[in-house]
C-alpha atoms as a PDB file:
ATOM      1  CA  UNK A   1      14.946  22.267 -55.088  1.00  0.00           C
ATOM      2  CA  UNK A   2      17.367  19.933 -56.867  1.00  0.00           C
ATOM      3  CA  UNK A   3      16.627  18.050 -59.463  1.00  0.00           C
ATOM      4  CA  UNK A   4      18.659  16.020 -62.002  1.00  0.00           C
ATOM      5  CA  UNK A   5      18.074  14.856 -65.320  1.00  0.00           C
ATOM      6  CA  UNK A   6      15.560  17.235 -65.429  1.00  0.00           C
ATOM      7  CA  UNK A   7      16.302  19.946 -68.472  1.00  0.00           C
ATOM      8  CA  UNK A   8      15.540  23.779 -68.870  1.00  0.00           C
ATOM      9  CA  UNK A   9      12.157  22.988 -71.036  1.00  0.00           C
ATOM     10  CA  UNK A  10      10.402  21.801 -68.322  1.00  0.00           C
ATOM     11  CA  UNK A  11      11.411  25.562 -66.643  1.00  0.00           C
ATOM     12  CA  UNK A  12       8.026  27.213 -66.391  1.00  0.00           C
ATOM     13  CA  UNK A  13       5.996  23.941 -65.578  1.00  0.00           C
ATOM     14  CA  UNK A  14       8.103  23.464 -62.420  1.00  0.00           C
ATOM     15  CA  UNK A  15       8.057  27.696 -61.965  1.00  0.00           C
ATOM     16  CA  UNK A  16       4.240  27.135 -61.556  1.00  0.00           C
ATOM     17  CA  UNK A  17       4.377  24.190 -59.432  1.00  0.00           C
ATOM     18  CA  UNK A  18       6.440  25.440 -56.629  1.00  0.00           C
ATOM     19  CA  UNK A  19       5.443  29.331 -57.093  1.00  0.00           C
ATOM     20  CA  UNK A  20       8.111  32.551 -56.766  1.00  0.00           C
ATOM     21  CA  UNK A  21       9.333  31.776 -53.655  1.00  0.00           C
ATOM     22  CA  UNK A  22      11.539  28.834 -54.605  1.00  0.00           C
ATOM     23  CA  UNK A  23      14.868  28.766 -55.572  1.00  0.00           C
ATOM     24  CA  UNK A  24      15.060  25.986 -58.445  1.00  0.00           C
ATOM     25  CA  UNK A  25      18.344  24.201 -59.951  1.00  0.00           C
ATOM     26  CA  UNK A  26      17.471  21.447 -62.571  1.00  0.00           C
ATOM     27  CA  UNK A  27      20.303  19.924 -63.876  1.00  0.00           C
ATOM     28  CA  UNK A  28      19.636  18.068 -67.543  1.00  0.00           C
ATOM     29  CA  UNK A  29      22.080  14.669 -66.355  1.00  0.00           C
ATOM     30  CA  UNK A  30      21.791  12.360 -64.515  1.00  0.00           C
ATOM     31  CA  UNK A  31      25.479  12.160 -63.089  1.00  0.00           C
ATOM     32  CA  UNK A  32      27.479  15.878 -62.470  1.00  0.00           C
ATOM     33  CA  UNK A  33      28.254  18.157 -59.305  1.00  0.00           C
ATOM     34  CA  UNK A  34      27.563  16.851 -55.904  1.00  0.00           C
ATOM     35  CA  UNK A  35      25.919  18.999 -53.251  1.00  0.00           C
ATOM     36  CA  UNK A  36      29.174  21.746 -52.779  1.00  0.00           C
ATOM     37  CA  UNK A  37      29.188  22.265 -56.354  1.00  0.00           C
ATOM     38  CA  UNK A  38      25.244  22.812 -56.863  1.00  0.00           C
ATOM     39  CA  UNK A  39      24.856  24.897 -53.393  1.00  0.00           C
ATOM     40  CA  UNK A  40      28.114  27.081 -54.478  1.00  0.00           C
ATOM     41  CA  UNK A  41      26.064  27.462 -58.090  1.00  0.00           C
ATOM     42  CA  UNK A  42      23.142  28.513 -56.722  1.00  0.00           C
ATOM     43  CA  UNK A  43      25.136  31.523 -54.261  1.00  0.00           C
ATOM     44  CA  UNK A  44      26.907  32.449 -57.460  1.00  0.00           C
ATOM     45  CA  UNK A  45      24.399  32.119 -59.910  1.00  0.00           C
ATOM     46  CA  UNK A  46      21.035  33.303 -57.716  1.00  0.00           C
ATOM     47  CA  UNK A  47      22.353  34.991 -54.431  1.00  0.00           C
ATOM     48  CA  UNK A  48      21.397  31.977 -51.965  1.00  0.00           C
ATOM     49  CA  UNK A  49      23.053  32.745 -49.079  1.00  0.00           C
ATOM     50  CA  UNK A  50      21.125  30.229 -46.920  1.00  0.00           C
ATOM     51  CA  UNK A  51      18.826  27.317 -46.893  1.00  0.00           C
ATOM     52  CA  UNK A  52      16.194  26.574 -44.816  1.00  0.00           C
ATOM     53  CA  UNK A  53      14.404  23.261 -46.295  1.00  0.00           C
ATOM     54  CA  UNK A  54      16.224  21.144 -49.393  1.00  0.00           C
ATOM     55  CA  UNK A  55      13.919  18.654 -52.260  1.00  0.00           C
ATOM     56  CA  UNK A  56      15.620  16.497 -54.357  1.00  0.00           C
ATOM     57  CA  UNK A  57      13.832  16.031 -57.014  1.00  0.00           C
ATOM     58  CA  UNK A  58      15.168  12.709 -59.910  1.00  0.00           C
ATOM     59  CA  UNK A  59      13.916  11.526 -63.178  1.00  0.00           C
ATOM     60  CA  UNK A  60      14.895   8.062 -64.896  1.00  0.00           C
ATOM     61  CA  UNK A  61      18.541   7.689 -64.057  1.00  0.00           C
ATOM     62  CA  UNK A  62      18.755  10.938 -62.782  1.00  0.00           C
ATOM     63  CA  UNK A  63      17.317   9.274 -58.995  1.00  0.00           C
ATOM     64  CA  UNK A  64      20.894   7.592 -58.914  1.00  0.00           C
ATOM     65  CA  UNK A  65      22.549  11.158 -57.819  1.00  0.00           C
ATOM     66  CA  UNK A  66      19.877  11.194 -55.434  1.00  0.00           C
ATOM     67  CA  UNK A  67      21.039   8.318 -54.082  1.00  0.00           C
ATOM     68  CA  UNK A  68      24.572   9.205 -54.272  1.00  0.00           C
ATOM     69  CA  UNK A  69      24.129  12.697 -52.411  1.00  0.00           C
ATOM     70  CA  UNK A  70      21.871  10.500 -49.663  1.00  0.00           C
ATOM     71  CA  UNK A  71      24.562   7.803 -49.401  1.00  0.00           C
ATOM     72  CA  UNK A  72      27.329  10.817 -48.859  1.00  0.00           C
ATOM     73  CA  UNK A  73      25.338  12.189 -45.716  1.00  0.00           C
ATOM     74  CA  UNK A  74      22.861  14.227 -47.502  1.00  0.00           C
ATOM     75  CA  UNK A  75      19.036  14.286 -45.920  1.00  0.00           C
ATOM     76  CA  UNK A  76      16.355  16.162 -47.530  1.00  0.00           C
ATOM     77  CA  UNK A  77      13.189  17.289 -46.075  1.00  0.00           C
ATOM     78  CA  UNK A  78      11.272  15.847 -49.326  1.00  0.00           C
ATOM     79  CA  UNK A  79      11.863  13.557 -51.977  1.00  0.00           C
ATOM     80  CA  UNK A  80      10.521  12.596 -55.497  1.00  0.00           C
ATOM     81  CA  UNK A  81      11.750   9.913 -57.644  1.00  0.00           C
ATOM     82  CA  UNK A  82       9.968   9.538 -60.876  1.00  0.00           C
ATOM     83  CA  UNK A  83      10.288   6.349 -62.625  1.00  0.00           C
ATOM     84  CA  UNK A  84      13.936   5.956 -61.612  1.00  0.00           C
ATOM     85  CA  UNK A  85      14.748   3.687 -58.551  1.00  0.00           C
ATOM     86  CA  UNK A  86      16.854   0.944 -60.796  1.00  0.00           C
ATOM     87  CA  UNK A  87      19.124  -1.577 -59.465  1.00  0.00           C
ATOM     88  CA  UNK A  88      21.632  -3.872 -60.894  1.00  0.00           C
ATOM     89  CA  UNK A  89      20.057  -7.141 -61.768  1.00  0.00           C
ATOM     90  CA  UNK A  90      20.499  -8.828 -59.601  1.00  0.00           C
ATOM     91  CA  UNK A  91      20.214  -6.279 -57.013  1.00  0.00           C
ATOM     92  CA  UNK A  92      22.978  -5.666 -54.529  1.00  0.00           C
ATOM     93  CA  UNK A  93      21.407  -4.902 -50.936  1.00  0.00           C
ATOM     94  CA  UNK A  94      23.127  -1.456 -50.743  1.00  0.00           C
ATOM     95  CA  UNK A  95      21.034  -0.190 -53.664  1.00  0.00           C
ATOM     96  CA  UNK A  96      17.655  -1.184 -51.549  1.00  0.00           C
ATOM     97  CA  UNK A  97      18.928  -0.546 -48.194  1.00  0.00           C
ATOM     98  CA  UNK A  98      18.868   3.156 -48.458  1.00  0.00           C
ATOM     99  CA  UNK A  99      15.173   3.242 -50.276  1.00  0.00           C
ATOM    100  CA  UNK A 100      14.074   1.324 -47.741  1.00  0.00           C
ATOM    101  CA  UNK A 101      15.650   3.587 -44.627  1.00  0.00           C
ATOM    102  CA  UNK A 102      14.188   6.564 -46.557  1.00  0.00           C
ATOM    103  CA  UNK A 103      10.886   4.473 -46.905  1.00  0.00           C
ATOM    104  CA  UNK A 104      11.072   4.523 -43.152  1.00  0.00           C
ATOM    105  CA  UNK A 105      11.853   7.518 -42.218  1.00  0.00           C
ATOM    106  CA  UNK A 106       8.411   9.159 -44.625  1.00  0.00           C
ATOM    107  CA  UNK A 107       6.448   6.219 -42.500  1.00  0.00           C
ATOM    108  CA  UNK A 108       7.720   8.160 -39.336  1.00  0.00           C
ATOM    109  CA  UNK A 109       6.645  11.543 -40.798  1.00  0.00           C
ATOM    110  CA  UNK A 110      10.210  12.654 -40.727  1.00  0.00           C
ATOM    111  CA  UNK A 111      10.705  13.145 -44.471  1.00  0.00           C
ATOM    112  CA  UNK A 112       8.310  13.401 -47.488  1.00  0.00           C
ATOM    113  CA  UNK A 113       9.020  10.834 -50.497  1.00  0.00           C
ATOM    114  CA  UNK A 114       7.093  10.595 -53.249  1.00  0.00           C
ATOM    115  CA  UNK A 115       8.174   7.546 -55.458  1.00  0.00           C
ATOM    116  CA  UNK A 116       6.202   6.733 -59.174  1.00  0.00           C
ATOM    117  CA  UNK A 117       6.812   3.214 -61.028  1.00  0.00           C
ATOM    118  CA  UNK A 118       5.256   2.312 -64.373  1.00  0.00           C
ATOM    119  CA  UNK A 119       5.363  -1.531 -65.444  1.00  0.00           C
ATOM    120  CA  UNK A 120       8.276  -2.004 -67.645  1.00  0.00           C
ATOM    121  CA  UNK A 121       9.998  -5.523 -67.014  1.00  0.00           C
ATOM    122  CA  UNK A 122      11.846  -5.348 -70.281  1.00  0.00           C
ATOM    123  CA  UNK A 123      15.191  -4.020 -68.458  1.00  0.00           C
ATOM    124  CA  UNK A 124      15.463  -7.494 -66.611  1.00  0.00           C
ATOM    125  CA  UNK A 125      15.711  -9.343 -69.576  1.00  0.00           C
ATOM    126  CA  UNK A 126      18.227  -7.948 -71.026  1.00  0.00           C
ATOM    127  CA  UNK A 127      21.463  -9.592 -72.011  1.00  0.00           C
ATOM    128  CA  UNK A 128      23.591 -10.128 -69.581  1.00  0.00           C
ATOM    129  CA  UNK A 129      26.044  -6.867 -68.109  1.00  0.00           C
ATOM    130  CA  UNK A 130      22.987  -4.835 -69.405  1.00  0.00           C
ATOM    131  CA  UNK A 131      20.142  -5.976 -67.400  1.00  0.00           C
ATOM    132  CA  UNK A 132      18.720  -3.793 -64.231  1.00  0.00           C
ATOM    133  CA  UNK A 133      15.893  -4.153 -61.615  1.00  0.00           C
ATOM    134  CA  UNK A 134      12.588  -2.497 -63.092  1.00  0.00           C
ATOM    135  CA  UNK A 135      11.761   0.703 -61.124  1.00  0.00           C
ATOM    136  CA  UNK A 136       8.674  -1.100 -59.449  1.00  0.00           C
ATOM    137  CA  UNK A 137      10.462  -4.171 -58.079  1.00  0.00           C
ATOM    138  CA  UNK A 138      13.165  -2.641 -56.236  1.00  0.00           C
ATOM    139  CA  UNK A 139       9.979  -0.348 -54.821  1.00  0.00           C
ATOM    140  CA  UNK A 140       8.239  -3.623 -53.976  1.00  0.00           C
ATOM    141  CA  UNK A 141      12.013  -4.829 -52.182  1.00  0.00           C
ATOM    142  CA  UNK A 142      12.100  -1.264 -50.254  1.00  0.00           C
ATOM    143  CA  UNK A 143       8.583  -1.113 -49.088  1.00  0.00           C
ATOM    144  CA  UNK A 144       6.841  -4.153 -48.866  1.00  0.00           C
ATOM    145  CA  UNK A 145       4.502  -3.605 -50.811  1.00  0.00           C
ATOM    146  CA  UNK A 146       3.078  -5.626 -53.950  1.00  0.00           C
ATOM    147  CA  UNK A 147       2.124  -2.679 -55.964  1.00  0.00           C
ATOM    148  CA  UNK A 148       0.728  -5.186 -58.596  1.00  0.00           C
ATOM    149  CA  UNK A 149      -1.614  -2.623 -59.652  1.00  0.00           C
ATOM    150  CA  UNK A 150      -0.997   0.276 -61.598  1.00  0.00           C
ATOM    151  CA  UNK A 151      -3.918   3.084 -63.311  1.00  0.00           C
ATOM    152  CA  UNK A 152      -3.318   5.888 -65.737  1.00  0.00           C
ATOM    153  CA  UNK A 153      -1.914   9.324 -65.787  1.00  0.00           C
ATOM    154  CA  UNK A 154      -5.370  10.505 -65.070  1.00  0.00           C
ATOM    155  CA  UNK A 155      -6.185   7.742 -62.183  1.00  0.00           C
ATOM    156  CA  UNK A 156      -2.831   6.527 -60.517  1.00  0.00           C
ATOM    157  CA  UNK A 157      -3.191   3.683 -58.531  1.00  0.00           C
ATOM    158  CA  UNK A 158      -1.798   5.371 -55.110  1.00  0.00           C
ATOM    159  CA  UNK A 159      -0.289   3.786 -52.096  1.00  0.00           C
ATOM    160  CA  UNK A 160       0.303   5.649 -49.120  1.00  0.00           C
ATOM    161  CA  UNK A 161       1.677   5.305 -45.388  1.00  0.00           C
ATOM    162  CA  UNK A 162       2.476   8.308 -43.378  1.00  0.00           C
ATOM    163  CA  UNK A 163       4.332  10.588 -45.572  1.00  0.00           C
ATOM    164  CA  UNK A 164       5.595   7.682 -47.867  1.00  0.00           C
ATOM    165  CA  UNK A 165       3.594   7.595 -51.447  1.00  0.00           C
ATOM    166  CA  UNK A 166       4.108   5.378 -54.350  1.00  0.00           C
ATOM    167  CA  UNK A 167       2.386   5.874 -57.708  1.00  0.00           C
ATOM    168  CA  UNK A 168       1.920   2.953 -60.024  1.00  0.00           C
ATOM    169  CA  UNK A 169       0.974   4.006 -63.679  1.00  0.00           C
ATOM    170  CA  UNK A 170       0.066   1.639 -66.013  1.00  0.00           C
ATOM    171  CA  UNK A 171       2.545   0.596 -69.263  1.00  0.00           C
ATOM    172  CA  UNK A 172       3.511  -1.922 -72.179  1.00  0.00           C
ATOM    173  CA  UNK A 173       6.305  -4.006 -70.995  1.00  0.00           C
ATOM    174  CA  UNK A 174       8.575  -1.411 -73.517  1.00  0.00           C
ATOM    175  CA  UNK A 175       6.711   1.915 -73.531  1.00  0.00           C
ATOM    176  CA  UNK A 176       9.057   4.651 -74.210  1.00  0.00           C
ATOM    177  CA  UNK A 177       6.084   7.346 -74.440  1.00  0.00           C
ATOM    178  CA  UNK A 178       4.844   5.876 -70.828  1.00  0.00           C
ATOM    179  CA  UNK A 179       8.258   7.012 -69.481  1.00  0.00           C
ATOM    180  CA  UNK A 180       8.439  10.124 -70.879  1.00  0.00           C
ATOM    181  CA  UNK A 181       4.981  11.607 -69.684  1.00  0.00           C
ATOM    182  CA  UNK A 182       7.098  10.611 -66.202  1.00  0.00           C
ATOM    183  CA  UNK A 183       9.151  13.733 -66.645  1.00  0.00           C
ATOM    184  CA  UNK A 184       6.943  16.256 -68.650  1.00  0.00           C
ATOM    185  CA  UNK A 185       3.503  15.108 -66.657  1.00  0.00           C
ATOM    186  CA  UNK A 186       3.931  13.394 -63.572  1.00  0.00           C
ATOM    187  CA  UNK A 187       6.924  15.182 -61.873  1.00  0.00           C
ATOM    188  CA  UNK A 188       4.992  18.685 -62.450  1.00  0.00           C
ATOM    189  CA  UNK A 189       2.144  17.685 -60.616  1.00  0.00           C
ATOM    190  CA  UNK A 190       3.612  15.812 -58.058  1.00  0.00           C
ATOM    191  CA  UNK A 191       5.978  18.842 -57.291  1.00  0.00           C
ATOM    192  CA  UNK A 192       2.596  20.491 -56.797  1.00  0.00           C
ATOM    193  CA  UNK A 193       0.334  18.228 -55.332  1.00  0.00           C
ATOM    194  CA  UNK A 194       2.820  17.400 -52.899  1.00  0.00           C
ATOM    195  CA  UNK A 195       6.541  18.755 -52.364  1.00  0.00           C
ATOM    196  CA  UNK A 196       5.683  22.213 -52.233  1.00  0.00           C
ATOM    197  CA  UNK A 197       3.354  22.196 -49.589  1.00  0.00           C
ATOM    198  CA  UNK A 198       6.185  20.454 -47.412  1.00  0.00           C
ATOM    199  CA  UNK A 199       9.165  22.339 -47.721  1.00  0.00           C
ATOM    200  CA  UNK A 200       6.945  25.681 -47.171  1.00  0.00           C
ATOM    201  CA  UNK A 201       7.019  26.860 -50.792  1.00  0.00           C
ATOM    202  CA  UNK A 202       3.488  27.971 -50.577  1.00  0.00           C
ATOM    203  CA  UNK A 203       3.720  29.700 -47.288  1.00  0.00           C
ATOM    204  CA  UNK A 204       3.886  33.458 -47.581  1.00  0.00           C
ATOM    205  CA  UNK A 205       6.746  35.541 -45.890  1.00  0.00           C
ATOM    206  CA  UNK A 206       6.587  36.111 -42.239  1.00  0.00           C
ATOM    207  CA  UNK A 207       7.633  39.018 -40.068  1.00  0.00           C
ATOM    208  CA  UNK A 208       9.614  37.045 -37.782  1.00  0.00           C
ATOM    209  CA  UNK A 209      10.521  33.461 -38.290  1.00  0.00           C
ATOM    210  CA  UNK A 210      13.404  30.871 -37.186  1.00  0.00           C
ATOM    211  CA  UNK A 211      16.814  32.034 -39.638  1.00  0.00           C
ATOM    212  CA  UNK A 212      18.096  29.596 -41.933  1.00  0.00           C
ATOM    213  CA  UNK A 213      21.282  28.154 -42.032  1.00  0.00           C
ATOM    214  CA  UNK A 214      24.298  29.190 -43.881  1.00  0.00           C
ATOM    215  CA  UNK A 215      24.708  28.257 -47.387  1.00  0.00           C
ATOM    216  CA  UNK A 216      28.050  26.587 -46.586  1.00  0.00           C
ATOM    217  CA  UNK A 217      26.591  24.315 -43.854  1.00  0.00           C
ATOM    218  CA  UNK A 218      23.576  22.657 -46.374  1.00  0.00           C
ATOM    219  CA  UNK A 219      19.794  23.659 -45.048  1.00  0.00           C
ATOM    220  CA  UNK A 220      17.823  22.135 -45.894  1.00  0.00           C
ATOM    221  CA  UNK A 221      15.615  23.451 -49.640  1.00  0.00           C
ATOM    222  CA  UNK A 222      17.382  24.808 -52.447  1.00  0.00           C
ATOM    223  CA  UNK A 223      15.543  24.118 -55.889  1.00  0.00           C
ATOM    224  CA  UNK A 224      18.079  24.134 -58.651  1.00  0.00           C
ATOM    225  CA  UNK A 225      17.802  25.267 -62.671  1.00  0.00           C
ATOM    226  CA  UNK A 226      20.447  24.153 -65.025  1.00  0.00           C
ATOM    227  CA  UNK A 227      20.529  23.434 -68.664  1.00  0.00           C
ATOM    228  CA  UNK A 228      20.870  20.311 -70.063  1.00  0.00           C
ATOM    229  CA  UNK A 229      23.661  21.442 -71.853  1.00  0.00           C
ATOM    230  CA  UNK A 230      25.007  24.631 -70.076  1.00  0.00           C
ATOM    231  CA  UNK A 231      24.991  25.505 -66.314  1.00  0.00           C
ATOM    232  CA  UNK A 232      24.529  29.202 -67.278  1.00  0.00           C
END
């Protein structure tokens, strides 16, 4: 699994989630190594010499290197994007246009993405050169769908088709706290409740199974653990 802006304290949670046959690399920013750098790290750093299923895994502005690694070629067999899918405001059609492929391609059943929203509008109003699309209106501009409803931690309001899934949680228009419980709550237990049944995490080891592909040609699962501050 990759995941970005995601730090080192949130280590054991996502341990649990996707159990010990995962390899996970978190990396604490949002913007850093593309996809030879972080496979290269994780043969150096954990002895992955091949891949057979790849998550990518974003929080807040850590979803825009998901988007960059999907714009440079990169497919995944799951996604999650937690509270993250911001656009410039206005929006340029690029910035949608690959959601709403990927939004497609999870209604086909051919990848799993997970995307959460809360309600902040705040970011649209500010001045100008600093505004950006809230997270739930470019989701509204990728999938269709209103998602004018939103619950709480406990009782999501959940939209699903296919293997596409949007959460809508509930916020103030500026609710720092709201965002936050996006990393340390909601990413957790969506990595559980969801990605690591898809990419096979959960599956014990077989006798005789398809091999995986060579670390230098990208699988398609690596799960990736850096510090925030160190890649150690």
């Amino acid at each position: 699994m990759l995941a970005f802006l995601v730090g080192g304290d949130l280590d054991p949670k996502l341990r649990a989630a996707f159990g010990p046959r995962s390899c996970i690399v978190a990396d604490g920013v949002a913007k850093g190594p593309m996809m030879g750098e972080l496979l290269e790290f994780a043969h150096q750093r954990a002895g992955v010499r091949e891949v057979s299923r790849l998550a990518l895994i974003g929080y807040s502005a850590g979803c825009q290197r998901v988007r960059a690694l999907y714009l440079a070629g990169v497919r995944a067999s799951a996604y999650l994007l937690a509270d993250g899918t911001h656009a410039s405001w206005p929006s340029d059609e690029w910035q949608i246009a690959w959601l709403r492929e990927l939004a497609g391609e999870a209604r086909a059943g051919r990848a799993l993405v997970v995307a959460t929203h809360t309600m902040q509008g705040y970011t649209e109003r500010l001045p100008k050169g600093q505004a950006f699309c809230s997270t739930a209106r470019v989701l509204r501009m990728a999938t269709g769908w209103k998602l004018d409803r939103a619950g709480s931690l406990e009782r999501p309001v959940v939209t699903r088709e296919g293997a596409l899934w949007v959460y809508s949680y509930a916020s103030a228009d500026i609710d720092a706290p709201a965002h936050a419980a996006q990393l340390v709550r909601v990413v957790p237990e969506l990595c559980a409740r969801h990605l690591r049944a898809w990419v096979g995490a959960a599956e014990p080891p077989r006798t005789a199974q398809a091999p995986g592909l060579p670390i230098n040609l990208l699988g398609i699962l690596v799960t990736l653990l850096l510090k925030s501050t160190s890649r150690s």
